[in-house]
PDB file of N, CA and C in Angstrom:
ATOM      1  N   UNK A   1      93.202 -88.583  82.604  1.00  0.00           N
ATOM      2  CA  UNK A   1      91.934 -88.242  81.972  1.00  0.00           C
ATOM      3  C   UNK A   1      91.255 -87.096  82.725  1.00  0.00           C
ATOM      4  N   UNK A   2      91.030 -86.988  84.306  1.00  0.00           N
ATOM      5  CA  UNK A   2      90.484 -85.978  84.789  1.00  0.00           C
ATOM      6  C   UNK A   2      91.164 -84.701  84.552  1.00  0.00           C
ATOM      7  N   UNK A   3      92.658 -85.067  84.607  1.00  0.00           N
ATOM      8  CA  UNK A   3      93.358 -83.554  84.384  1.00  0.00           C
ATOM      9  C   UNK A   3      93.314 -83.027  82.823  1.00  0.00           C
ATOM     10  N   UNK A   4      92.758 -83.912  81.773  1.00  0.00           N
ATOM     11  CA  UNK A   4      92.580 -83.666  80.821  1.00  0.00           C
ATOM     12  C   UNK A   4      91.614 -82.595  81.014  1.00  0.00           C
ATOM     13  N   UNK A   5      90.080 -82.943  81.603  1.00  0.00           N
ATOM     14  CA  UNK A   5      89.236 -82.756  81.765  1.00  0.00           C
ATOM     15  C   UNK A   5      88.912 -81.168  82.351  1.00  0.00           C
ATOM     16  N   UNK A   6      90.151 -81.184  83.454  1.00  0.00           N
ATOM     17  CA  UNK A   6      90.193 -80.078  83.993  1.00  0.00           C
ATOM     18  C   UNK A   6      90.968 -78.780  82.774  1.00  0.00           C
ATOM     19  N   UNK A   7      91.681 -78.981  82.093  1.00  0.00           N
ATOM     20  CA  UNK A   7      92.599 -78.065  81.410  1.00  0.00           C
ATOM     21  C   UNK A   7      91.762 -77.632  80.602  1.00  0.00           C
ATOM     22  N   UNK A   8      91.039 -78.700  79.546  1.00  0.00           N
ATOM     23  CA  UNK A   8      89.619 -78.457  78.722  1.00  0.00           C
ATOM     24  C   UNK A   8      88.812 -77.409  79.024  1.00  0.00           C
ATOM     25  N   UNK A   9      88.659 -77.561  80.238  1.00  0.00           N
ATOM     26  CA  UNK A   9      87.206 -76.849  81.126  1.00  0.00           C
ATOM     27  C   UNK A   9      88.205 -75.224  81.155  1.00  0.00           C
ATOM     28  N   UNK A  10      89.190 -75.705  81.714  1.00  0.00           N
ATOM     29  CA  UNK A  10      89.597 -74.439  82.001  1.00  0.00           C
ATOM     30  C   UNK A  10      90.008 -73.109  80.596  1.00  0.00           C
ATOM     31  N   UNK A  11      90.055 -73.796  79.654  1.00  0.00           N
ATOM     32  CA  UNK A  11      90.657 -73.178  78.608  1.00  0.00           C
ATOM     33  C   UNK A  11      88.982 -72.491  77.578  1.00  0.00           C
ATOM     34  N   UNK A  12      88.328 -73.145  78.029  1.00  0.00           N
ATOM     35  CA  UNK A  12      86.768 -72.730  77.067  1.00  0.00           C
ATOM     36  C   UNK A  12      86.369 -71.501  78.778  1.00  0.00           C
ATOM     37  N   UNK A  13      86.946 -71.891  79.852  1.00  0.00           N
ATOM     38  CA  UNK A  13      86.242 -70.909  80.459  1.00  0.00           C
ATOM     39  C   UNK A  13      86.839 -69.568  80.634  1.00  0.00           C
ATOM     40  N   UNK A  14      88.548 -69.460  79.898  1.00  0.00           N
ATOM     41  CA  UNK A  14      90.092 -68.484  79.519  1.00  0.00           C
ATOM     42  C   UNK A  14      88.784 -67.804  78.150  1.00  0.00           C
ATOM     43  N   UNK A  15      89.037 -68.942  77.129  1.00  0.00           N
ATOM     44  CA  UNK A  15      88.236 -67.974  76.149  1.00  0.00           C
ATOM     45  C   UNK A  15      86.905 -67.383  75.976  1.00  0.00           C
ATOM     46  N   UNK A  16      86.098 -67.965  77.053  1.00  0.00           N
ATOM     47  CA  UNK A  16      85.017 -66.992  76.907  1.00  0.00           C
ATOM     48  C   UNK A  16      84.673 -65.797  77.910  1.00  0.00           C
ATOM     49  N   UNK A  17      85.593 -65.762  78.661  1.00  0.00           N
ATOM     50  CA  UNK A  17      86.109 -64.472  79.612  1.00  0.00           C
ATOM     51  C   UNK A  17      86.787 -63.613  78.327  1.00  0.00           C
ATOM     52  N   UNK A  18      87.692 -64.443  77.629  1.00  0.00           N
ATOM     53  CA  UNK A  18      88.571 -63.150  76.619  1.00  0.00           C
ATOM     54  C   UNK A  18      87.687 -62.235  75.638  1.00  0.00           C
ATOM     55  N   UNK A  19      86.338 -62.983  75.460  1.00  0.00           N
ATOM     56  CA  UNK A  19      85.265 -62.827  74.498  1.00  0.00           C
ATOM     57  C   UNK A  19      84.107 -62.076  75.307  1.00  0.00           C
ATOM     58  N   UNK A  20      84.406 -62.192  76.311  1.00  0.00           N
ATOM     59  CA  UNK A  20      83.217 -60.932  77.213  1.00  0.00           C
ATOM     60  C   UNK A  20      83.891 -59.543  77.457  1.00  0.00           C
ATOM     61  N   UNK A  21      85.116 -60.268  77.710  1.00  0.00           N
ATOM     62  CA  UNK A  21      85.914 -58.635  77.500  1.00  0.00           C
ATOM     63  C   UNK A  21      86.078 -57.779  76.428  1.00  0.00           C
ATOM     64  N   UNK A  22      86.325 -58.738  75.258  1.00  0.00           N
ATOM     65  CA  UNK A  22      86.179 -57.657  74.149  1.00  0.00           C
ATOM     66  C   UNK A  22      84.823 -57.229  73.814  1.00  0.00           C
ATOM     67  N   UNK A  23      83.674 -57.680  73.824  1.00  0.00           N
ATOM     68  CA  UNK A  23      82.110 -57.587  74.011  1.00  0.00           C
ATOM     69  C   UNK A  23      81.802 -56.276  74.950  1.00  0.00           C
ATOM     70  N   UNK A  24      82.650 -56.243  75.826  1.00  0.00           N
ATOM     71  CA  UNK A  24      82.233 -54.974  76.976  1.00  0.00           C
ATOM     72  C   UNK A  24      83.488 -54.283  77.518  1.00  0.00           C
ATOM     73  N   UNK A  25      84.033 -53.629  76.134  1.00  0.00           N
ATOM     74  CA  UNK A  25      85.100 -52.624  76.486  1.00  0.00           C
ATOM     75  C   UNK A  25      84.862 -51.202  76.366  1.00  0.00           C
ATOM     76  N   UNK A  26      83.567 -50.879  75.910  1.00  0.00           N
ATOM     77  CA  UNK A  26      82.879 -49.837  75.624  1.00  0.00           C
ATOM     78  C   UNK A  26      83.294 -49.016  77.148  1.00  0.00           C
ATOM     79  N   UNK A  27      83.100 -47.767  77.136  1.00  0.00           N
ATOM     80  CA  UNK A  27      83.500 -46.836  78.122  1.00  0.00           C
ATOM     81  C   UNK A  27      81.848 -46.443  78.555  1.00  0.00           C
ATOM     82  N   UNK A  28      81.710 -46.434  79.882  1.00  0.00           N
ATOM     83  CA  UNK A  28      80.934 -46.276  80.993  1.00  0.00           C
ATOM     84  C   UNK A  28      80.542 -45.403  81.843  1.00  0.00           C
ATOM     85  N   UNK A  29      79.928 -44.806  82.272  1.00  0.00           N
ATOM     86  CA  UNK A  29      79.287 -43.723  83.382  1.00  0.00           C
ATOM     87  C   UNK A  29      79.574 -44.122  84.459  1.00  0.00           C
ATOM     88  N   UNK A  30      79.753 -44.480  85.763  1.00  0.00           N
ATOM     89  CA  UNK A  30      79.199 -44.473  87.042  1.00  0.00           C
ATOM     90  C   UNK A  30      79.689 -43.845  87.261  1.00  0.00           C
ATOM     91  N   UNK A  31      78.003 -43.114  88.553  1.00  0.00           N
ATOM     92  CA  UNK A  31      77.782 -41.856  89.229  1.00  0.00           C
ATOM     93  C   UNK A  31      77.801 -42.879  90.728  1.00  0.00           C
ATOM     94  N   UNK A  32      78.716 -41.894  91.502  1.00  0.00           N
ATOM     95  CA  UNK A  32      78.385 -43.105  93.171  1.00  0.00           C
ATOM     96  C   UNK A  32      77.556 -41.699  93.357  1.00  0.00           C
ATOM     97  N   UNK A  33      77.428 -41.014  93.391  1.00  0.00           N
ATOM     98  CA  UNK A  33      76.116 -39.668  94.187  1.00  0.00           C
ATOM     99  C   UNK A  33      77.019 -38.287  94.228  1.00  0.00           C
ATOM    100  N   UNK A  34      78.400 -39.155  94.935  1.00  0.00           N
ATOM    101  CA  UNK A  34      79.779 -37.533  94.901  1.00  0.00           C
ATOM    102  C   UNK A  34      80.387 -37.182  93.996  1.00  0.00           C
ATOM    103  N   UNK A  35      80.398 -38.550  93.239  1.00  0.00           N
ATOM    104  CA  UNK A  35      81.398 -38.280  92.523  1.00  0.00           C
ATOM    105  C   UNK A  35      81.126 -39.282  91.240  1.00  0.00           C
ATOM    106  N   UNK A  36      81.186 -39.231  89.826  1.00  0.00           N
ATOM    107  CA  UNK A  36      81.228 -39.683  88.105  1.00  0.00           C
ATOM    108  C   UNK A  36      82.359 -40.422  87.713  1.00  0.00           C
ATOM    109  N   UNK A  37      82.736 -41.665  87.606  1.00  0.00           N
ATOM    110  CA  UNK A  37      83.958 -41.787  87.048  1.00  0.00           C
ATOM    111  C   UNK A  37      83.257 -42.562  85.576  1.00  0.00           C
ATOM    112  N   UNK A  38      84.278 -42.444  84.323  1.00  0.00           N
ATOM    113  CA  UNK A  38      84.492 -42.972  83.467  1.00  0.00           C
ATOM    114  C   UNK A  38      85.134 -44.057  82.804  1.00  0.00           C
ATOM    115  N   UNK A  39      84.797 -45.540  83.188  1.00  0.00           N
ATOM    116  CA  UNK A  39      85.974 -46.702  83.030  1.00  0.00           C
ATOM    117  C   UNK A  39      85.153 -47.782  81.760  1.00  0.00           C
ATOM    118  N   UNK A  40      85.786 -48.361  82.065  1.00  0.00           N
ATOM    119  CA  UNK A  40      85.196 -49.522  80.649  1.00  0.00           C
ATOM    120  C   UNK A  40      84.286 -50.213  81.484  1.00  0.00           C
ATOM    121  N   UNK A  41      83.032 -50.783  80.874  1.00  0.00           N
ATOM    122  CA  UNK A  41      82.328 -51.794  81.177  1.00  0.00           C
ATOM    123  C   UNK A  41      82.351 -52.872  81.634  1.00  0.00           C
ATOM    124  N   UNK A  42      83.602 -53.330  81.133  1.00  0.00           N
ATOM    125  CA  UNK A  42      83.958 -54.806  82.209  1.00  0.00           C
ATOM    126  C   UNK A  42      84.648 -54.315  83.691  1.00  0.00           C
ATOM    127  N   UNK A  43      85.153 -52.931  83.821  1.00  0.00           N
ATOM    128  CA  UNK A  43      85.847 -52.925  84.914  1.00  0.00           C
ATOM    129  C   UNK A  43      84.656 -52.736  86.214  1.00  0.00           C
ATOM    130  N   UNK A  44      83.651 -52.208  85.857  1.00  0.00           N
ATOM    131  CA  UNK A  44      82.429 -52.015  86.566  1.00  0.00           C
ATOM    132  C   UNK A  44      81.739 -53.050  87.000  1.00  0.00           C
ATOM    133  N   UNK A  45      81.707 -54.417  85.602  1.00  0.00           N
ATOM    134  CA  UNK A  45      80.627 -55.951  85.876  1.00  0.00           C
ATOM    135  C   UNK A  45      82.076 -56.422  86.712  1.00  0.00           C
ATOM    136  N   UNK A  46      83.023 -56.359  86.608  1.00  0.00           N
ATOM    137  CA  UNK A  46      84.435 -57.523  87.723  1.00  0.00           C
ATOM    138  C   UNK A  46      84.257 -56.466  89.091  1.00  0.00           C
ATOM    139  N   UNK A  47      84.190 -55.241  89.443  1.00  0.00           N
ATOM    140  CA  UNK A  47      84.003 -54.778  90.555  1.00  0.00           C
ATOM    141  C   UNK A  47      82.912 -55.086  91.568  1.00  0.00           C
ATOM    142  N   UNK A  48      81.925 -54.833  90.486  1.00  0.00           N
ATOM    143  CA  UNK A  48      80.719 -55.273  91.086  1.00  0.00           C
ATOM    144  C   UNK A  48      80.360 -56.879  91.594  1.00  0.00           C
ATOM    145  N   UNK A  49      81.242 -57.580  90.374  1.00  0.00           N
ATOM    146  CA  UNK A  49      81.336 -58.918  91.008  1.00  0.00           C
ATOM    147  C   UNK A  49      81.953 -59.952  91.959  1.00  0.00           C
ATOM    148  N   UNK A  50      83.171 -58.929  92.498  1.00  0.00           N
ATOM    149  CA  UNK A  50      84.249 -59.398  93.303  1.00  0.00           C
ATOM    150  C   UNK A  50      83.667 -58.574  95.056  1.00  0.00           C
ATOM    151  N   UNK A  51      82.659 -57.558  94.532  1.00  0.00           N
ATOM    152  CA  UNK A  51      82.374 -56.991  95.773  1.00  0.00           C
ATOM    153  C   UNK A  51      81.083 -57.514  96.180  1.00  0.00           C
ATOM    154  N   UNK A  52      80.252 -58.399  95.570  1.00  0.00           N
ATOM    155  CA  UNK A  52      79.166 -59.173  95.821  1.00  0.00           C
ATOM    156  C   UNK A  52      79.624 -60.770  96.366  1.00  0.00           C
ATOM    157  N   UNK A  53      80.482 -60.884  95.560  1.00  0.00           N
ATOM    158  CA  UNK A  53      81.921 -62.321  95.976  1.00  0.00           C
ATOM    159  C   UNK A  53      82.225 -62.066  97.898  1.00  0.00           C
ATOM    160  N   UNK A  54      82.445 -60.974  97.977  1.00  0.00           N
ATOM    161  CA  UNK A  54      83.500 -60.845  99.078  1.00  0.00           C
ATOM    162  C   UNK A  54      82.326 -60.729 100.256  1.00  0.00           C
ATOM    163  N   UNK A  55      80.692 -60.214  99.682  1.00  0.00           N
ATOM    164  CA  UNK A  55      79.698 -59.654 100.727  1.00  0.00           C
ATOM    165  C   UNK A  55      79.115 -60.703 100.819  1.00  0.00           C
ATOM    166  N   UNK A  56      78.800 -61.850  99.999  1.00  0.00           N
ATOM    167  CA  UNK A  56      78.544 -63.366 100.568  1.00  0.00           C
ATOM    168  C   UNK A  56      79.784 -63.947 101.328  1.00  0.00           C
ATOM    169  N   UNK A  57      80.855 -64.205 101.117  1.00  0.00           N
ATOM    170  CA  UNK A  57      82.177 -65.201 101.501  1.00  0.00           C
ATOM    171  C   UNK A  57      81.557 -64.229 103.848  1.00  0.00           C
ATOM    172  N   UNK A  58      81.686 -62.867 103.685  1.00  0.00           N
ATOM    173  CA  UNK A  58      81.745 -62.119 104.712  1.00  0.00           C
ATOM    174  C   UNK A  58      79.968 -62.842 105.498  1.00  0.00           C
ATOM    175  N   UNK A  59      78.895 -62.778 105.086  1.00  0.00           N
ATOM    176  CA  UNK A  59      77.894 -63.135 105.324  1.00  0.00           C
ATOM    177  C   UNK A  59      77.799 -64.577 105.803  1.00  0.00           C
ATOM    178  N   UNK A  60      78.519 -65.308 105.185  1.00  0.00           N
ATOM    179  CA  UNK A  60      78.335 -67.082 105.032  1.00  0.00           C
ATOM    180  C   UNK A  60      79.653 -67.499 106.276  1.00  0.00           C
ATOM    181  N   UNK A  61      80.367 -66.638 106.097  1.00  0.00           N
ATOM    182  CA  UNK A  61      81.391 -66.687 107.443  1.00  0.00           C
ATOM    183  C   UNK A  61      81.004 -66.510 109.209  1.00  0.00           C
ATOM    184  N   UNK A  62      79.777 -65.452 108.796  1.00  0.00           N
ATOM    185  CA  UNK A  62      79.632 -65.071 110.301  1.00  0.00           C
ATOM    186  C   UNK A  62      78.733 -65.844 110.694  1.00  0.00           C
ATOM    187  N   UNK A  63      77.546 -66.213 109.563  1.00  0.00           N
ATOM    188  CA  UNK A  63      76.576 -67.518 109.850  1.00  0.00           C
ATOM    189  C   UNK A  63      77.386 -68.925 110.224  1.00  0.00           C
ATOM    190  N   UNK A  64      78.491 -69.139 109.558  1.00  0.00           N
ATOM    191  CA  UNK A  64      79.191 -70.443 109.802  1.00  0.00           C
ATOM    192  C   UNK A  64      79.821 -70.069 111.948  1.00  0.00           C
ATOM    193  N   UNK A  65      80.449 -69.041 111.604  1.00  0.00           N
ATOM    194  CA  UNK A  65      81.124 -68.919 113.460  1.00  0.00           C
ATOM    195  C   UNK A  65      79.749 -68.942 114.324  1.00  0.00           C
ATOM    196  N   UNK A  66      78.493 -68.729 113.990  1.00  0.00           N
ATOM    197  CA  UNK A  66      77.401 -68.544 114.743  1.00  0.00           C
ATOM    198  C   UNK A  66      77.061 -69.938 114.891  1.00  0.00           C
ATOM    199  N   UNK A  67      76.748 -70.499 114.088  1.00  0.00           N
ATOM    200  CA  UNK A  67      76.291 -72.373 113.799  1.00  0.00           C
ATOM    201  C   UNK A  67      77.737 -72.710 114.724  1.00  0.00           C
ATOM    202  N   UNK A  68      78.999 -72.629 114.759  1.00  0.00           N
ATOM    203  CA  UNK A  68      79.793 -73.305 115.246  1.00  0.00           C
ATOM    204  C   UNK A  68      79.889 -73.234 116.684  1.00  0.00           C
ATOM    205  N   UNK A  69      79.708 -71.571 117.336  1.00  0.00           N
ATOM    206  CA  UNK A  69      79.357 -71.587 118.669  1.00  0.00           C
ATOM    207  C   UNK A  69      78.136 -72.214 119.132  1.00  0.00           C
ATOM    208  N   UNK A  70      77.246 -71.845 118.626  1.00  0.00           N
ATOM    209  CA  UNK A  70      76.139 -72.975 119.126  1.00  0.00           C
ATOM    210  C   UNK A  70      76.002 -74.046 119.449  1.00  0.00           C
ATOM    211  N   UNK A  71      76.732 -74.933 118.124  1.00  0.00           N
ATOM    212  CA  UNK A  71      77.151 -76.528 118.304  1.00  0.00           C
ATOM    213  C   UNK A  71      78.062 -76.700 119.684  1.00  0.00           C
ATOM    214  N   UNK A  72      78.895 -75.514 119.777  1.00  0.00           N
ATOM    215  CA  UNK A  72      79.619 -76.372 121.158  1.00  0.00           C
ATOM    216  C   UNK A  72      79.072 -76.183 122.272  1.00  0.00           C
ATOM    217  N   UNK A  73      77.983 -74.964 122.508  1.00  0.00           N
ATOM    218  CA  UNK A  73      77.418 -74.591 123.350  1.00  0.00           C
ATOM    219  C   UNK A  73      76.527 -75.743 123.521  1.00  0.00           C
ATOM    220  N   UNK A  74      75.553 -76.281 122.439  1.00  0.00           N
ATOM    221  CA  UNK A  74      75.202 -77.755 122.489  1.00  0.00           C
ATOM    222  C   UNK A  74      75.369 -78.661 123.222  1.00  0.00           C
ATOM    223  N   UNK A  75      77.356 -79.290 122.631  1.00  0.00           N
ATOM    224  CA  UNK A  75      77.490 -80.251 123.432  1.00  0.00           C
ATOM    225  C   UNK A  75      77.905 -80.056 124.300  1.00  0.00           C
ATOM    226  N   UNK A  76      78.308 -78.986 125.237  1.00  0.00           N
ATOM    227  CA  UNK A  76      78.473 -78.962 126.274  1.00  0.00           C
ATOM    228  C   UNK A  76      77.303 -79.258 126.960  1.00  0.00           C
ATOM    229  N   UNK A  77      75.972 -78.362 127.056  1.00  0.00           N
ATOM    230  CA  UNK A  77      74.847 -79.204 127.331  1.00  0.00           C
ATOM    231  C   UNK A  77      74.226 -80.794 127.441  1.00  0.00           C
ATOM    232  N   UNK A  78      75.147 -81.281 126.487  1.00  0.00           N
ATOM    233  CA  UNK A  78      74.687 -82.730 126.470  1.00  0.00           C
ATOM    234  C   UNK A  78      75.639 -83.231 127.425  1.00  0.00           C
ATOM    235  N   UNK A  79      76.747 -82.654 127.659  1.00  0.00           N
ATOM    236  CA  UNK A  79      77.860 -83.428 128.263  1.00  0.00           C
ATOM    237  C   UNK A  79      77.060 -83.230 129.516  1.00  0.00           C
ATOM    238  N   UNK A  80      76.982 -82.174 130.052  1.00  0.00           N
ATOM    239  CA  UNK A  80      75.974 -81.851 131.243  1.00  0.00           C
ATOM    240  C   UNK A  80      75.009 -82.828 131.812  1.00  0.00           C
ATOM    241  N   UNK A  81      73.972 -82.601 130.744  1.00  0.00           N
ATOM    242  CA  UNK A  81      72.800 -83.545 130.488  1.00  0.00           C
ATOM    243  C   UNK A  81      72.884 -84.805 131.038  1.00  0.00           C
ATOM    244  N   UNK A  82      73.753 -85.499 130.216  1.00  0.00           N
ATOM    245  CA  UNK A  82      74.763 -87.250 130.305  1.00  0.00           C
ATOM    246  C   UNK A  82      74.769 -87.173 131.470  1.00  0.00           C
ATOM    247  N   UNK A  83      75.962 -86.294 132.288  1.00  0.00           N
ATOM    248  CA  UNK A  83      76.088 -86.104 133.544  1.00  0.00           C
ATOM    249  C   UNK A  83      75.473 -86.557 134.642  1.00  0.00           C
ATOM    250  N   UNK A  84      74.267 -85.587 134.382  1.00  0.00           N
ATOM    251  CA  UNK A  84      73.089 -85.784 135.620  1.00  0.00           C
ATOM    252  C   UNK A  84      71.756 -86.793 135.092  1.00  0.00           C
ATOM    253  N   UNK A  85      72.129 -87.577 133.754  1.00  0.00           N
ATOM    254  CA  UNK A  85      71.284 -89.095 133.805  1.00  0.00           C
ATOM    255  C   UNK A  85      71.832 -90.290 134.549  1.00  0.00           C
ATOM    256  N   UNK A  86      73.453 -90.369 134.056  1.00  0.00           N
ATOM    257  CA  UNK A  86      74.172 -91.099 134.928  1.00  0.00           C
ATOM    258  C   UNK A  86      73.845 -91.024 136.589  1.00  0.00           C
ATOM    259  N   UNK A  87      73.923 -90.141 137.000  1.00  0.00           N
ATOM    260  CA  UNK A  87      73.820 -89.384 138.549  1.00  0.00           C
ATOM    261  C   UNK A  87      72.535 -90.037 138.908  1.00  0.00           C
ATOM    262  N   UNK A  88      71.261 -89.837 138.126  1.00  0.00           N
ATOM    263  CA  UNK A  88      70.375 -89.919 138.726  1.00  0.00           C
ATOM    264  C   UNK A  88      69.917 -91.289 138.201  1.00  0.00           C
ATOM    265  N   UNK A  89      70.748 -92.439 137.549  1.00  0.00           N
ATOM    266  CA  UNK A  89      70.232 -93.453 137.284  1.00  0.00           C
ATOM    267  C   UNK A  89      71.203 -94.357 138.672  1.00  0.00           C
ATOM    268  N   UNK A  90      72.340 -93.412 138.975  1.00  0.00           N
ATOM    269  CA  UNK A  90      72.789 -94.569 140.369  1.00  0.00           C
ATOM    270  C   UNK A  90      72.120 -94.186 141.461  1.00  0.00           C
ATOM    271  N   UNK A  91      71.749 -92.605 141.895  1.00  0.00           N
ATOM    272  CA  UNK A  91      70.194 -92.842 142.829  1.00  0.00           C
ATOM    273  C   UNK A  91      69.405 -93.595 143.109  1.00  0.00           C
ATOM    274  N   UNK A  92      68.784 -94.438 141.631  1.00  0.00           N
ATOM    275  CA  UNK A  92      68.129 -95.221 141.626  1.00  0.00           C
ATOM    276  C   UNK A  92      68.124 -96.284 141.614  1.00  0.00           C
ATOM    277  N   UNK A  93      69.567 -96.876 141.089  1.00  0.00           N
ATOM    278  CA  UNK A  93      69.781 -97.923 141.508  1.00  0.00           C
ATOM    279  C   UNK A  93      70.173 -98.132 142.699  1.00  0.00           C
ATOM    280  N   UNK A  94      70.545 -97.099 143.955  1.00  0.00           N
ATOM    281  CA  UNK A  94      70.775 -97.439 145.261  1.00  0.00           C
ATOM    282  C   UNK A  94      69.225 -97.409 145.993  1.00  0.00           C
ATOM    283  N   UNK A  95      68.416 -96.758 145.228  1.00  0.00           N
ATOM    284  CA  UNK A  95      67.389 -96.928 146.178  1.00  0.00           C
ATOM    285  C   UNK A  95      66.315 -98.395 145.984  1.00  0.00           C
ATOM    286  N   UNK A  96      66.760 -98.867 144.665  1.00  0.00           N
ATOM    287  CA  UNK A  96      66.417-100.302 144.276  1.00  0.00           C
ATOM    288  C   UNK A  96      66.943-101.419 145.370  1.00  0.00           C
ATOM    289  N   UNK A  97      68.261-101.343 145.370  1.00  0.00           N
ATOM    290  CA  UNK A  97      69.275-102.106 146.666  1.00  0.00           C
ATOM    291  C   UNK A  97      68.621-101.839 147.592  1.00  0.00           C
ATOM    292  N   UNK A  98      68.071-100.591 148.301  1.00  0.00           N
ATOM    293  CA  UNK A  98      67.536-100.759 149.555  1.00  0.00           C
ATOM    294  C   UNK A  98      67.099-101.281 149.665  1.00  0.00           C
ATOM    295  N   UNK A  99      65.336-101.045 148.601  1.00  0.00           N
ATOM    296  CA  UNK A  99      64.062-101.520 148.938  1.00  0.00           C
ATOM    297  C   UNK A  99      64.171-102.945 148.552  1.00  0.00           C
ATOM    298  N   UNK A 100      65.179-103.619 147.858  1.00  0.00           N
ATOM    299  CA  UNK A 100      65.086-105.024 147.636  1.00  0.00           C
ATOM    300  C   UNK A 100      66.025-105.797 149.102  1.00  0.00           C
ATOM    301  N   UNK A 101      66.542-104.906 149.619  1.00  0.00           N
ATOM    302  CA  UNK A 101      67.324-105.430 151.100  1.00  0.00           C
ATOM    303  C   UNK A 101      66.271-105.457 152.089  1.00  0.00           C
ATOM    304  N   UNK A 102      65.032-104.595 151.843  1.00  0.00           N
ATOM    305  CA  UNK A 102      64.355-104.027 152.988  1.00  0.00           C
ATOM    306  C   UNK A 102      63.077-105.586 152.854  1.00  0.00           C
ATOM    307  N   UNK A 103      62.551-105.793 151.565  1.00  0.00           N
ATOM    308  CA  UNK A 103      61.696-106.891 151.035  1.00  0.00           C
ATOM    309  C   UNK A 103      62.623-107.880 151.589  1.00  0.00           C
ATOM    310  N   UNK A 104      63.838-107.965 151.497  1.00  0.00           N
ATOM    311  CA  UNK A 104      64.590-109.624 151.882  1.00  0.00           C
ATOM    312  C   UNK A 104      64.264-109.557 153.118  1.00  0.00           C
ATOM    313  N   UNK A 105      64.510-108.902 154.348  1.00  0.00           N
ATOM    314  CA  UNK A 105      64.903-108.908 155.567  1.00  0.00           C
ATOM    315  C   UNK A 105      63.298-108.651 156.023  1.00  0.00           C
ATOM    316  N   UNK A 106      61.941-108.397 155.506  1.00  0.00           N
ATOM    317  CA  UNK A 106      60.689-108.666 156.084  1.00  0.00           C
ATOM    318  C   UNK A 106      60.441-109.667 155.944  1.00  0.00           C
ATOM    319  N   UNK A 107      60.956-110.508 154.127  1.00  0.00           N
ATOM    320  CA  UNK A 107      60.848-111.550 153.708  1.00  0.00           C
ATOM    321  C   UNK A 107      61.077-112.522 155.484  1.00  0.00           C
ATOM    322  N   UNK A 108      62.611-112.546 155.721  1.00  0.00           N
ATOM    323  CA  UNK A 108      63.235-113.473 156.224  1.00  0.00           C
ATOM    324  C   UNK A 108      62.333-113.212 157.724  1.00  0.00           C
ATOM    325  N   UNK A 109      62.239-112.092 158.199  1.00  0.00           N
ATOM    326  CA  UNK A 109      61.295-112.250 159.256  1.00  0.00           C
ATOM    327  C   UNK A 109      60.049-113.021 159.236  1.00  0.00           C
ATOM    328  N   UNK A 110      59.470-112.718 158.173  1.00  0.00           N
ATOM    329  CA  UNK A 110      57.925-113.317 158.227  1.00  0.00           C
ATOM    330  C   UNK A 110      58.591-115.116 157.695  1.00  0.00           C
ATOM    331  N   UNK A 111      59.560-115.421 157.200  1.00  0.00           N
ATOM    332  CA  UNK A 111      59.776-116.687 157.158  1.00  0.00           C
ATOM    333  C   UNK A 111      60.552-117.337 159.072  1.00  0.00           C
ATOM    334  N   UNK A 112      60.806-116.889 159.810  1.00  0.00           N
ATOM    335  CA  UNK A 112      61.758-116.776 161.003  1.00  0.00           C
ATOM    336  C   UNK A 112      60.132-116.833 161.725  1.00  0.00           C
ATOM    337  N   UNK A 113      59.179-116.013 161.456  1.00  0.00           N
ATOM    338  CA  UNK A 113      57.843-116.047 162.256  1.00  0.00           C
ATOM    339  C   UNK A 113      57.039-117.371 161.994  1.00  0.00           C
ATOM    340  N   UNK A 114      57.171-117.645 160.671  1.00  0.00           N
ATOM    341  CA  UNK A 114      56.584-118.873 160.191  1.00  0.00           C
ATOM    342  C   UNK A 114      57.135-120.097 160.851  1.00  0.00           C
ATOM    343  N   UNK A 115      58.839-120.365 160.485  1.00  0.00           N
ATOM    344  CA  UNK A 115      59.196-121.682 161.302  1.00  0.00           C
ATOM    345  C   UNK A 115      59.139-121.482 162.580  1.00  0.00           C
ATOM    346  N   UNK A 116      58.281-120.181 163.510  1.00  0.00           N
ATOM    347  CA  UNK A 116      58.939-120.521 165.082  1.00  0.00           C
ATOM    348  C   UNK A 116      57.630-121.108 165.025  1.00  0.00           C
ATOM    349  N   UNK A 117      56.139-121.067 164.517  1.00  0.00           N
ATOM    350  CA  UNK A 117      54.900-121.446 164.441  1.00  0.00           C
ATOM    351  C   UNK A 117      55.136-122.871 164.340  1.00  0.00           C
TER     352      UNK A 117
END
């Protein structure tokens, strides 16, 4: 059924291309500034349209490699980032160990002062 669907589509979009062409076979002017040529009308609307085709595909390409370096430039940053949270969350947990070694061992003194009382 979809490939039905597709052949359908494709055959109304065969004949109404065949029907713009005969619509615009009339013969044409373009002046580029140097130089006049004389061609048919459709060869001018498919030029013009394959060279507007090719100046987006060229545009949308260099925006896509730009977005893509960035992104890795990104995560490399995050990898970084990660890095030095890890780093600086075992800092802190060694300096937790101290100060809770340092509280036990005043603890145990001031209890060692208490039973010699």
């Amino acid at each position: 059924m979809k490939k039905q669907v597709y052949v359908i589509s494709g055959l109304v979009l065969i004949i109404l291309i065949a029907i713009f062409v005969l619509l615009n076979m009339a013969d044409t002017v373009v002046s580029f500034g140097f130089a006049t040529v004389k061609m048919p009308l459709i060869l001018v609307v498919l030029a013009s349209l394959l060279l507007g085709a090719l100046l987006i595909f060229l545009f949308s390409s260099m925006s896509s490699f730009q977005n893509s370096r960035q992104n890795k430039a990104s995560q490399k940053q995050i990898k970084q980032l990660q890095a030095q949270v890890e780093e600086l969350q075992a800092q802190i947990g060694a300096e937790v160990e101290t100060e809770s070694d340092k509280k036990d061992s005043v603890s145990k003194e001031l209890d060692d002062k208490h039973d010699a009382k």
